[in-house]
PDB file of N, CA and C in Angstrom:
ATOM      1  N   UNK A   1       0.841  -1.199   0.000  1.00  0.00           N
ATOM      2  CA  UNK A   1       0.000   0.000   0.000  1.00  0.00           C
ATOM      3  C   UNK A   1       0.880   1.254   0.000  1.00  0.00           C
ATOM      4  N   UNK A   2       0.516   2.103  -0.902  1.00  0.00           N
ATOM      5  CA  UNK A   2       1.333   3.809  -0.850  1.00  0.00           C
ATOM      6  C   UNK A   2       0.624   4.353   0.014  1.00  0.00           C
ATOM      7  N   UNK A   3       1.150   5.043   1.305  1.00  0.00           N
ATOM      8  CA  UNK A   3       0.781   5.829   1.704  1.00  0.00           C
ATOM      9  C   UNK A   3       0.306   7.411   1.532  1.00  0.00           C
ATOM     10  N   UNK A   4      -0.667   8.224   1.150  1.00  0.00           N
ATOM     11  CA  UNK A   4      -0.795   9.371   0.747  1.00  0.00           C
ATOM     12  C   UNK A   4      -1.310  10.501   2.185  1.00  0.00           C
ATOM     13  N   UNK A   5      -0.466  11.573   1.979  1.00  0.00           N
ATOM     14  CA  UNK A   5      -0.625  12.618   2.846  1.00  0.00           C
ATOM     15  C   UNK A   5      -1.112  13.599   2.237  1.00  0.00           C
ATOM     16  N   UNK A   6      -2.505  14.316   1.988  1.00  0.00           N
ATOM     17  CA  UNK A   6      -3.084  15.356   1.205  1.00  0.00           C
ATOM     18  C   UNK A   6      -2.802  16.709   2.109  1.00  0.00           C
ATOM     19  N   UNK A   7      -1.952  17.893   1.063  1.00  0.00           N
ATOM     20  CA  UNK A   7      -1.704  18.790   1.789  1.00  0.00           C
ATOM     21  C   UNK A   7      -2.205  19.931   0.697  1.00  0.00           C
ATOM     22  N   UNK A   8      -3.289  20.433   1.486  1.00  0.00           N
ATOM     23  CA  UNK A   8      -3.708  21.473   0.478  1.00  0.00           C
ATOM     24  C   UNK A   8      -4.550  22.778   1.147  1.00  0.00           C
ATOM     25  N   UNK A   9      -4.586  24.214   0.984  1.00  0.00           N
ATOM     26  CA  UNK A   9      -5.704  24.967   2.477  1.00  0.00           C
ATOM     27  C   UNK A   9      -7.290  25.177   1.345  1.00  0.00           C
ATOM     28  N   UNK A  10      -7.157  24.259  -0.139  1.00  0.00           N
ATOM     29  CA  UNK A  10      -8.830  24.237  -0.331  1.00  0.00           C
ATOM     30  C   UNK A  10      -9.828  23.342   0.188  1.00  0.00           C
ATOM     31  N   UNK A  11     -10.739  23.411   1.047  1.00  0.00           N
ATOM     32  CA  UNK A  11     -11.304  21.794   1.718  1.00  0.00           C
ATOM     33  C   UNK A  11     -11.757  21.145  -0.026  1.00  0.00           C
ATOM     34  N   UNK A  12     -12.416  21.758  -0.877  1.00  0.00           N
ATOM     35  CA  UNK A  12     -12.938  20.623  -2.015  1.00  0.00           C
ATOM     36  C   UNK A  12     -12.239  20.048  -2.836  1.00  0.00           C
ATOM     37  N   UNK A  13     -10.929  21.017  -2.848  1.00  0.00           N
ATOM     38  CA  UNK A  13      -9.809  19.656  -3.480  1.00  0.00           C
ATOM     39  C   UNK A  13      -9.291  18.554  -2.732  1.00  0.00           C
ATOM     40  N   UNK A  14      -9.246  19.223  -1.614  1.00  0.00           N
ATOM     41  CA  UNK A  14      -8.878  17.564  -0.324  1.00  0.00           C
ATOM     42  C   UNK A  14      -9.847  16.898  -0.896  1.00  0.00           C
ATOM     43  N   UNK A  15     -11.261  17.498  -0.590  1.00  0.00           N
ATOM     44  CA  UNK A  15     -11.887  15.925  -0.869  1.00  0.00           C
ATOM     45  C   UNK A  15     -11.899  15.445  -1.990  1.00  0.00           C
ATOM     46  N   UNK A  16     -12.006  15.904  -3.419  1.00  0.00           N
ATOM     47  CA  UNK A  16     -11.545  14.957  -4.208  1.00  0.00           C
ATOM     48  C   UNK A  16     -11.057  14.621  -4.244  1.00  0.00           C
ATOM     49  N   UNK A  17      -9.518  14.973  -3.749  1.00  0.00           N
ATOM     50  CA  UNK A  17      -8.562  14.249  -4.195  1.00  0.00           C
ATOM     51  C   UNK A  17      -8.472  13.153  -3.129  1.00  0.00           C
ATOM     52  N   UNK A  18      -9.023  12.977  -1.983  1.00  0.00           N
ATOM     53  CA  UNK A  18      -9.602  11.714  -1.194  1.00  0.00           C
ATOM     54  C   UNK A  18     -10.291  10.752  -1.989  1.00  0.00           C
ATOM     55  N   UNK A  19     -11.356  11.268  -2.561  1.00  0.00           N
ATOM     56  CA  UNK A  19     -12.588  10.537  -3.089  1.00  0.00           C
ATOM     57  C   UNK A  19     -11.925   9.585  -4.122  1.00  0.00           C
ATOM     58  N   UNK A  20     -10.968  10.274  -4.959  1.00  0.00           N
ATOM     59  CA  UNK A  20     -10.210   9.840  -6.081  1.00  0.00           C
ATOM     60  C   UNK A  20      -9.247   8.608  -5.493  1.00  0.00           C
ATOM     61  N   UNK A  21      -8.672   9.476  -4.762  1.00  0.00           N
ATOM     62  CA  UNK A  21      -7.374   7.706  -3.554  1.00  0.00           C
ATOM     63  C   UNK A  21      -7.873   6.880  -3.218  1.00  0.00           C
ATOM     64  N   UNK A  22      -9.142   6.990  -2.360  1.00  0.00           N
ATOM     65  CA  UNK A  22     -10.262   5.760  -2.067  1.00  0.00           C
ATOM     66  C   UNK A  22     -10.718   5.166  -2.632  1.00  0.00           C
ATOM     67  N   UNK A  23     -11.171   5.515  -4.302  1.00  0.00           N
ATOM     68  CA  UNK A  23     -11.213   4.632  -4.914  1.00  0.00           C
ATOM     69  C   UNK A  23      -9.863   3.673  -5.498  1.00  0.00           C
ATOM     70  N   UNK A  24      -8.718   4.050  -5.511  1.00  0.00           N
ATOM     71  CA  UNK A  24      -7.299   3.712  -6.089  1.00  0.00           C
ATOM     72  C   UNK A  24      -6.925   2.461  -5.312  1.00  0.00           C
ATOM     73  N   UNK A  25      -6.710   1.522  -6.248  1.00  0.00           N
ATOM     74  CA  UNK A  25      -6.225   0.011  -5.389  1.00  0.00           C
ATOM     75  C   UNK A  25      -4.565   0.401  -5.366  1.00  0.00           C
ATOM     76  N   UNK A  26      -4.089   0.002  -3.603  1.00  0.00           N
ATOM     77  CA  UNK A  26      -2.939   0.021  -3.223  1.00  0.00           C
ATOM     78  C   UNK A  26      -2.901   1.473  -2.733  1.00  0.00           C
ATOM     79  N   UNK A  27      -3.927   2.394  -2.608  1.00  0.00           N
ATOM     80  CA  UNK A  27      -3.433   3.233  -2.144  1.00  0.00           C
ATOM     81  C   UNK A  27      -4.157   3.842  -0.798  1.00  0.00           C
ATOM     82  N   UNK A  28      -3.237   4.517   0.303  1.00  0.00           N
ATOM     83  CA  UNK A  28      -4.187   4.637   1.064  1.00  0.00           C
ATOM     84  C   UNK A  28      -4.140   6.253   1.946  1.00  0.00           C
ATOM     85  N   UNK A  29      -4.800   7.021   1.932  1.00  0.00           N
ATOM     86  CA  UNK A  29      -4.843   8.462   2.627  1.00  0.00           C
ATOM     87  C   UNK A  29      -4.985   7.957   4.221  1.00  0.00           C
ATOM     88  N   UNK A  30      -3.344   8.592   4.177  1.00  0.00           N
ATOM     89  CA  UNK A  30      -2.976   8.646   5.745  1.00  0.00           C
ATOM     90  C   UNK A  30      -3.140   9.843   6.647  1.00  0.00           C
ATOM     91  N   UNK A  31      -3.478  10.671   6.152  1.00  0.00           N
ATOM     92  CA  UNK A  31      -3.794  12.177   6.902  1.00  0.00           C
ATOM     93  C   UNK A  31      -4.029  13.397   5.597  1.00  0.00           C
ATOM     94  N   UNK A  32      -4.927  14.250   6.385  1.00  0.00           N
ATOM     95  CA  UNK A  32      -4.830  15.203   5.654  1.00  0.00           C
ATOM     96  C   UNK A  32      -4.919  16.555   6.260  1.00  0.00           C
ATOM     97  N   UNK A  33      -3.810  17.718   5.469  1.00  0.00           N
ATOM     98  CA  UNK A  33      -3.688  19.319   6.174  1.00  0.00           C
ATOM     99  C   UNK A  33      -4.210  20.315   5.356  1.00  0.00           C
ATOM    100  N   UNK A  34      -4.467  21.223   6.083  1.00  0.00           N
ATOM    101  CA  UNK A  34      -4.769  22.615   5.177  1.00  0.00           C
ATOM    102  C   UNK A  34      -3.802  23.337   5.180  1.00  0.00           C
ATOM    103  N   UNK A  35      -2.284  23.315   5.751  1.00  0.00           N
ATOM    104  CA  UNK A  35      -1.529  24.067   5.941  1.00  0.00           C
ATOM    105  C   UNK A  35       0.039  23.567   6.092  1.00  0.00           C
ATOM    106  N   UNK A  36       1.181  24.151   6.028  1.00  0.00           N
ATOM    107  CA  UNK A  36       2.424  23.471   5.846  1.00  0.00           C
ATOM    108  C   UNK A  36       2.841  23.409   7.362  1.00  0.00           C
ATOM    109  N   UNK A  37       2.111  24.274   8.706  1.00  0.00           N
ATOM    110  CA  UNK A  37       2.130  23.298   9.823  1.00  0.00           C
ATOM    111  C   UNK A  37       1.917  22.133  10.512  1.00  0.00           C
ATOM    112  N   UNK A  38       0.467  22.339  10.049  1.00  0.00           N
ATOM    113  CA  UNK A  38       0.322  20.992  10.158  1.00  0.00           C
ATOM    114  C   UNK A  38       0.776  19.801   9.986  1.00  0.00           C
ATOM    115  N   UNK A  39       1.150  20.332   8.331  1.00  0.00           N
ATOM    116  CA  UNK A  39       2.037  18.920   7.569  1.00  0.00           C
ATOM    117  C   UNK A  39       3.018  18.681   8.530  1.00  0.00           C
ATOM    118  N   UNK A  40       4.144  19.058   9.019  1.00  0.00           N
ATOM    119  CA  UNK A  40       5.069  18.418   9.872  1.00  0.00           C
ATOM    120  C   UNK A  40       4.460  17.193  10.283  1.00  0.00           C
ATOM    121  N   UNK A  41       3.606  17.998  11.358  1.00  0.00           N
ATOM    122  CA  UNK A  41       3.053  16.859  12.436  1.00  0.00           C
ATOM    123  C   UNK A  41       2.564  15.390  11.831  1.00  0.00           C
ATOM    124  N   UNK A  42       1.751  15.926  11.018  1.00  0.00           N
ATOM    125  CA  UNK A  42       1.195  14.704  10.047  1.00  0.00           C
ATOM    126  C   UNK A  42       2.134  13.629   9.602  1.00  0.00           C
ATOM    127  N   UNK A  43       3.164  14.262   9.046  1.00  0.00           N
ATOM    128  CA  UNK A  43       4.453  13.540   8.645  1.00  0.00           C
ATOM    129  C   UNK A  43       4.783  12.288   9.605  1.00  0.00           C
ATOM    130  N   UNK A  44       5.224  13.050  10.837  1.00  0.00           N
ATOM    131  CA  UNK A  44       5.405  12.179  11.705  1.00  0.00           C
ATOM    132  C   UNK A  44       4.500  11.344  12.242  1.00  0.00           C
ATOM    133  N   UNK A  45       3.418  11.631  12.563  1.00  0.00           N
ATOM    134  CA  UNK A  45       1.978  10.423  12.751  1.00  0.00           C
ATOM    135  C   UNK A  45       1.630   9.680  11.532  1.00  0.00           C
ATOM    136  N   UNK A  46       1.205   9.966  11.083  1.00  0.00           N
ATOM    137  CA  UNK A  46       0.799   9.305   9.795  1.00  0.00           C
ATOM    138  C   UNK A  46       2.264   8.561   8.740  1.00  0.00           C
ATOM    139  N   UNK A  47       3.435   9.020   8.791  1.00  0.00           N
ATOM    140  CA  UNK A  47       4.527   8.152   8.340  1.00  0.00           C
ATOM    141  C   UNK A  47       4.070   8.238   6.669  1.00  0.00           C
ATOM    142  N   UNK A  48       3.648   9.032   5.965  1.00  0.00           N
ATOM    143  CA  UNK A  48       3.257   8.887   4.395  1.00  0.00           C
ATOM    144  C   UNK A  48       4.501   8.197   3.314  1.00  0.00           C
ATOM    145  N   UNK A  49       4.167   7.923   2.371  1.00  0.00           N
ATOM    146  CA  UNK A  49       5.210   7.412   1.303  1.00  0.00           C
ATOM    147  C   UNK A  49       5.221   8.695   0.448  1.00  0.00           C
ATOM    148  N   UNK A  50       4.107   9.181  -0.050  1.00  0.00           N
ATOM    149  CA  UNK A  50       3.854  10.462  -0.768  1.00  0.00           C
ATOM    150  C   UNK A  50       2.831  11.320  -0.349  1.00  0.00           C
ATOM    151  N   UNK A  51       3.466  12.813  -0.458  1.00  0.00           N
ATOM    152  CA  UNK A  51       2.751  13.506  -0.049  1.00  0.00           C
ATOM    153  C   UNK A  51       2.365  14.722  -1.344  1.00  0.00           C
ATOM    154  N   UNK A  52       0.992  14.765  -1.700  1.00  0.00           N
ATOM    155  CA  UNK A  52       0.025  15.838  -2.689  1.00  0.00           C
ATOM    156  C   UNK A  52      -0.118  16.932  -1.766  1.00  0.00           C
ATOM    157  N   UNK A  53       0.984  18.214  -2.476  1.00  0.00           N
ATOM    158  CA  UNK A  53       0.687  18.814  -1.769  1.00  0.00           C
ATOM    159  C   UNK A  53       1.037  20.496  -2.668  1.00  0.00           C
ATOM    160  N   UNK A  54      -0.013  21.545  -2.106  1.00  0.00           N
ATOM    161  CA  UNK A  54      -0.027  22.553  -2.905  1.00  0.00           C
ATOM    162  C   UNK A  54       0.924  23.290  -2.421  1.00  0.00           C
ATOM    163  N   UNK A  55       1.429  24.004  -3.433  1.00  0.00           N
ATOM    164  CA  UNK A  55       2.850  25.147  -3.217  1.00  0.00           C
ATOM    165  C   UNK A  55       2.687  26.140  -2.848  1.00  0.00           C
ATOM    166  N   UNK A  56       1.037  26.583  -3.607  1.00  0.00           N
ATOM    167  CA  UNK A  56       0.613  27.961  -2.942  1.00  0.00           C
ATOM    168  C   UNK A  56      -0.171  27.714  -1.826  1.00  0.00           C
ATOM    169  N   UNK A  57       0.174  27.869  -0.582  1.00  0.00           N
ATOM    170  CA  UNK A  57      -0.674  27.376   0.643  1.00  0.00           C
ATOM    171  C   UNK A  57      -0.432  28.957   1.747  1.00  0.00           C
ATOM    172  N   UNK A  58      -1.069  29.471   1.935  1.00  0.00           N
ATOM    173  CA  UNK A  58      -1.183  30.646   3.374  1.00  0.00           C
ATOM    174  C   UNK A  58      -0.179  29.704   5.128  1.00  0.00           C
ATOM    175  N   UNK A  59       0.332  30.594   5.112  1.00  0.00           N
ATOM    176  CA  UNK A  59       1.177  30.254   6.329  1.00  0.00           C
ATOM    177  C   UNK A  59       2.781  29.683   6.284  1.00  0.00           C
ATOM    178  N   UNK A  60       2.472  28.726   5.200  1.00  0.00           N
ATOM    179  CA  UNK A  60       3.882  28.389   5.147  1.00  0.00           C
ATOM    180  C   UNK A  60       3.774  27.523   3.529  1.00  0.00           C
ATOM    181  N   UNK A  61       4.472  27.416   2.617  1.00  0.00           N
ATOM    182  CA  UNK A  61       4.384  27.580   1.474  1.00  0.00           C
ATOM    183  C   UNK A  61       4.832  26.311   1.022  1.00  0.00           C
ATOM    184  N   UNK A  62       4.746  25.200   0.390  1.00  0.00           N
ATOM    185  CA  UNK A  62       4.931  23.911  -0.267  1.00  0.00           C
ATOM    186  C   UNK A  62       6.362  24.052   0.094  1.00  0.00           C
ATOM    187  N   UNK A  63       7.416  25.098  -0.698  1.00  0.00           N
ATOM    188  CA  UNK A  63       8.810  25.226  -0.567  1.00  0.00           C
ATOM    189  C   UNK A  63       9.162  25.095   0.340  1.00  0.00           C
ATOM    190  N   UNK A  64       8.884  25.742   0.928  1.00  0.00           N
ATOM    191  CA  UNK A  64       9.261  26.306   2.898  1.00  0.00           C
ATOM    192  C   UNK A  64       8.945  24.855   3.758  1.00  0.00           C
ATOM    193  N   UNK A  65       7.992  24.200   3.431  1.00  0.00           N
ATOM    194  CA  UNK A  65       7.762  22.834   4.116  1.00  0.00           C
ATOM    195  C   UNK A  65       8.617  21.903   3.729  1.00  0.00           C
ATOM    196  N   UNK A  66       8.737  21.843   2.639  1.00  0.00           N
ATOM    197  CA  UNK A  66       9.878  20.507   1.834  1.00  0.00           C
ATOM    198  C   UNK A  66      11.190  20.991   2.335  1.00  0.00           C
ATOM    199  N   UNK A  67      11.721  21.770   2.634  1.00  0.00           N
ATOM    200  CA  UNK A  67      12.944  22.831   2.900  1.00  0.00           C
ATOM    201  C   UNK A  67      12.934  22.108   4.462  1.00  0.00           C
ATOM    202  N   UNK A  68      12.238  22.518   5.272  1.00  0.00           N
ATOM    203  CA  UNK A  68      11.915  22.142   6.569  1.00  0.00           C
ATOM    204  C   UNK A  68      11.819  20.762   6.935  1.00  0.00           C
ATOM    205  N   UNK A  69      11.559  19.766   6.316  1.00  0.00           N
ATOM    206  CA  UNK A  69      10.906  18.219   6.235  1.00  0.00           C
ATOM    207  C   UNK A  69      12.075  17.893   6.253  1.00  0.00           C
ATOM    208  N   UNK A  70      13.173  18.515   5.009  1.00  0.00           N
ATOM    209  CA  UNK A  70      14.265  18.086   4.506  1.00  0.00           C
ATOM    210  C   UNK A  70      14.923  18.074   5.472  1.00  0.00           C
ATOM    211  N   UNK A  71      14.950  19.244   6.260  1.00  0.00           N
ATOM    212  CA  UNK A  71      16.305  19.805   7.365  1.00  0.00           C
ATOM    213  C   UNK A  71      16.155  18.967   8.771  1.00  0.00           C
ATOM    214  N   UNK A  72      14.857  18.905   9.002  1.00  0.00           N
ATOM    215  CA  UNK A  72      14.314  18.429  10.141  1.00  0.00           C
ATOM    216  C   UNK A  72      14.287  16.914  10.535  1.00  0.00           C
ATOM    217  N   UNK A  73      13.979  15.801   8.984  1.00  0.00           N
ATOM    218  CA  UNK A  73      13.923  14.678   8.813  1.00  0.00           C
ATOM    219  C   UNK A  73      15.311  13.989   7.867  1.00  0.00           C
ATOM    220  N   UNK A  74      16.170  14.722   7.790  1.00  0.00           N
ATOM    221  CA  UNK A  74      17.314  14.037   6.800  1.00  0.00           C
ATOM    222  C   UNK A  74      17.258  12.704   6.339  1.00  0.00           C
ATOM    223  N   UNK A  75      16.867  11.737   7.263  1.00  0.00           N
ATOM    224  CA  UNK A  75      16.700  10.299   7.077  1.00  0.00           C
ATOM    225  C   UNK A  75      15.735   9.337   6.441  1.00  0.00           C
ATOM    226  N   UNK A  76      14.642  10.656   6.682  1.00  0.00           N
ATOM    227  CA  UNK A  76      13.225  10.292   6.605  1.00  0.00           C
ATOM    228  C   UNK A  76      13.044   9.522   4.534  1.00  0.00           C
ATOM    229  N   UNK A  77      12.342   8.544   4.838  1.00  0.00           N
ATOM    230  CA  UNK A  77      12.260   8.325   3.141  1.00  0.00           C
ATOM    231  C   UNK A  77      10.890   7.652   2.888  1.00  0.00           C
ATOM    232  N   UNK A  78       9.786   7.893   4.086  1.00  0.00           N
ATOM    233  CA  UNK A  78       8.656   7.564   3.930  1.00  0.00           C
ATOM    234  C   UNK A  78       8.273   6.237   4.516  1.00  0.00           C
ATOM    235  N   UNK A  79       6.969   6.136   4.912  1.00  0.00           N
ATOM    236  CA  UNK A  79       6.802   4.402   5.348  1.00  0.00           C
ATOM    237  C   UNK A  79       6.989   4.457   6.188  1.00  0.00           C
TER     238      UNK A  79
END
């Protein structure tokens, strides 16, 4: 199973893009954020393989999170 982490601050694209994974064999939505704080946390609870996630986000910005994930998790490779 791929793990998916939906990171996005529109609620109706989360849910499609839920609606869309749930139907997807092998795949499974492990958390989902509206914001690139959140995402941290999520990261670490939820353990994702891949994470959908928007660049333009209010608070902290797709870049700024992957930048941060990177610095914070060096090891990290999903799962």
């Amino acid at each position: 199973m791929i793990r998916v982490l939906i990171v996005n601050d529109h609620p109706m694209v989360r849910a499609g893009l839920r609606s869309v994974l749930n139907h997807s064999e092998g795949i499974i939505v492990v958390g989902e954020c509206n914001d690139g704080v959140q995402m941290a946390a999520a990261v670490t609870e939820g353990r994702p393989d891949v994470a959908l996630m928007d660049w333009n986000m209010p608070v902290m910005t797709g870049t700024t999170v992957t930048r941060d994930l990177v610095a914070n998790h060096p090891t990290y490779r999903g799962g």
